[in-house]
Protein backbone atom coordinates (compact mmCIF):
# COMPACT_ATOMS: atom_id res chain seq x y z
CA UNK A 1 62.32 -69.16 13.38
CA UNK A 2 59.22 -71.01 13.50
CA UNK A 3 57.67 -73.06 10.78
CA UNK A 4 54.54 -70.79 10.54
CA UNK A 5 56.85 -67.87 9.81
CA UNK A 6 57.05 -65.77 6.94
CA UNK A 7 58.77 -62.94 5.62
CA UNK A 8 57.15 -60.50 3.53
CA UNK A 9 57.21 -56.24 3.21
CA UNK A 10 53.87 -55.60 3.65
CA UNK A 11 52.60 -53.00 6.54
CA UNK A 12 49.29 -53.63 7.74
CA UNK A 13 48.85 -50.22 9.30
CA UNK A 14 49.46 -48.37 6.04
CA UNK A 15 47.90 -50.96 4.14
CA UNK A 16 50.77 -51.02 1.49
CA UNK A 17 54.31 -53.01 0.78
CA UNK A 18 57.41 -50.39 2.10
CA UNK A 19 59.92 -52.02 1.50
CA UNK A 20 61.15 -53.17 5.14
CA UNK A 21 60.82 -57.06 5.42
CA UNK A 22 59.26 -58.11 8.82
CA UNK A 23 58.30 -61.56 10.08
CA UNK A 24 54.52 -62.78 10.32
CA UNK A 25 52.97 -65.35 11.92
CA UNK A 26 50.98 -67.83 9.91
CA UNK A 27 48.85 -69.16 12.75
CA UNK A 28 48.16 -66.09 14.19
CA UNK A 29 44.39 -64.46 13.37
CA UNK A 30 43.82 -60.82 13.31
CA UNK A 31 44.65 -57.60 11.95
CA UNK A 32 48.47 -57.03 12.52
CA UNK A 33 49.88 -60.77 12.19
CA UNK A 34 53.70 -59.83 13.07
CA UNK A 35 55.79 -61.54 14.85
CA UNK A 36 57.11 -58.56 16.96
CA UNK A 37 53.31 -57.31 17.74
CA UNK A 38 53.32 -60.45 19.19
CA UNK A 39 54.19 -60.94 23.43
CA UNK A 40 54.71 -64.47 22.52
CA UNK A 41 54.43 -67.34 20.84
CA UNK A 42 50.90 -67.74 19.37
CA UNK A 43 51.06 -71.45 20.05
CA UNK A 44 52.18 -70.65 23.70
CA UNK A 45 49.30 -68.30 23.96
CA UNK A 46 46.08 -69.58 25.93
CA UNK A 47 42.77 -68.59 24.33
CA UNK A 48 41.83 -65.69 26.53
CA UNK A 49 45.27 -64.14 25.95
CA UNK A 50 44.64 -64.46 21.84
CA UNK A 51 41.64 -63.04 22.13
CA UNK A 52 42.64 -59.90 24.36
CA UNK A 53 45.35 -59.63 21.49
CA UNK A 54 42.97 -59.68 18.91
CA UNK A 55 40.56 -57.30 20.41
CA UNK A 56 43.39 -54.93 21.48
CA UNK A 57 44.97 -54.94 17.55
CA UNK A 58 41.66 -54.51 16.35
CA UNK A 59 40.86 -51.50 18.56
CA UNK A 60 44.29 -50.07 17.45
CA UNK A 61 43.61 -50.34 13.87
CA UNK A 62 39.99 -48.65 13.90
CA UNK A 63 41.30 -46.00 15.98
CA UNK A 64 44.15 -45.27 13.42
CA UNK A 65 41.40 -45.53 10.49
CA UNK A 66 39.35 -43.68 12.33
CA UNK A 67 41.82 -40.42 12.23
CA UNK A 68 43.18 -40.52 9.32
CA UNK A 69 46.99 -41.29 9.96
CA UNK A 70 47.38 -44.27 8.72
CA UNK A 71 48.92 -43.02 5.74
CA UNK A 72 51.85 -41.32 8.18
CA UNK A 73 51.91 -44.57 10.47
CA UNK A 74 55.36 -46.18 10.30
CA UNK A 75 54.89 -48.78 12.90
């Protein structure tokens, strides 16, 4: 586990705490910080691949907020 790791149960898709404890990534930037949203290490990552990351997460989350389902979303 790295040292910018943290456990917490907080679900960014349904914008509330459920209970299962995940791993996030304190270095990471974005909307859905986990580590296993991740393809790899953020510190591995070159800039163009954090970015793509970023604006993929951040297309994922509009589209979900967008239609309503967060509420239902388990990821």
């Amino acid at each position: 586990m790295c040292a910018f790791c943290s456990k917490s149960t907080w679900n960014p898709y349904k914008q509330d705490y459920n209970g299962d404890e995940v791993l996030f990534c304190g270095v990471s930037s974005g909307f859905d910080t986990r580590v296993d949203a991740l393809d790899e290490c953020w510190l591995n990552m070159t800039k163009s691949r954090r970015s793509l990351f970023t604006k993929k997460k951040r297309e994922e989350y509009q589209l979900i907020q967008a239609s309503g389902e967060n509420n239902g979303y388990t990821r």
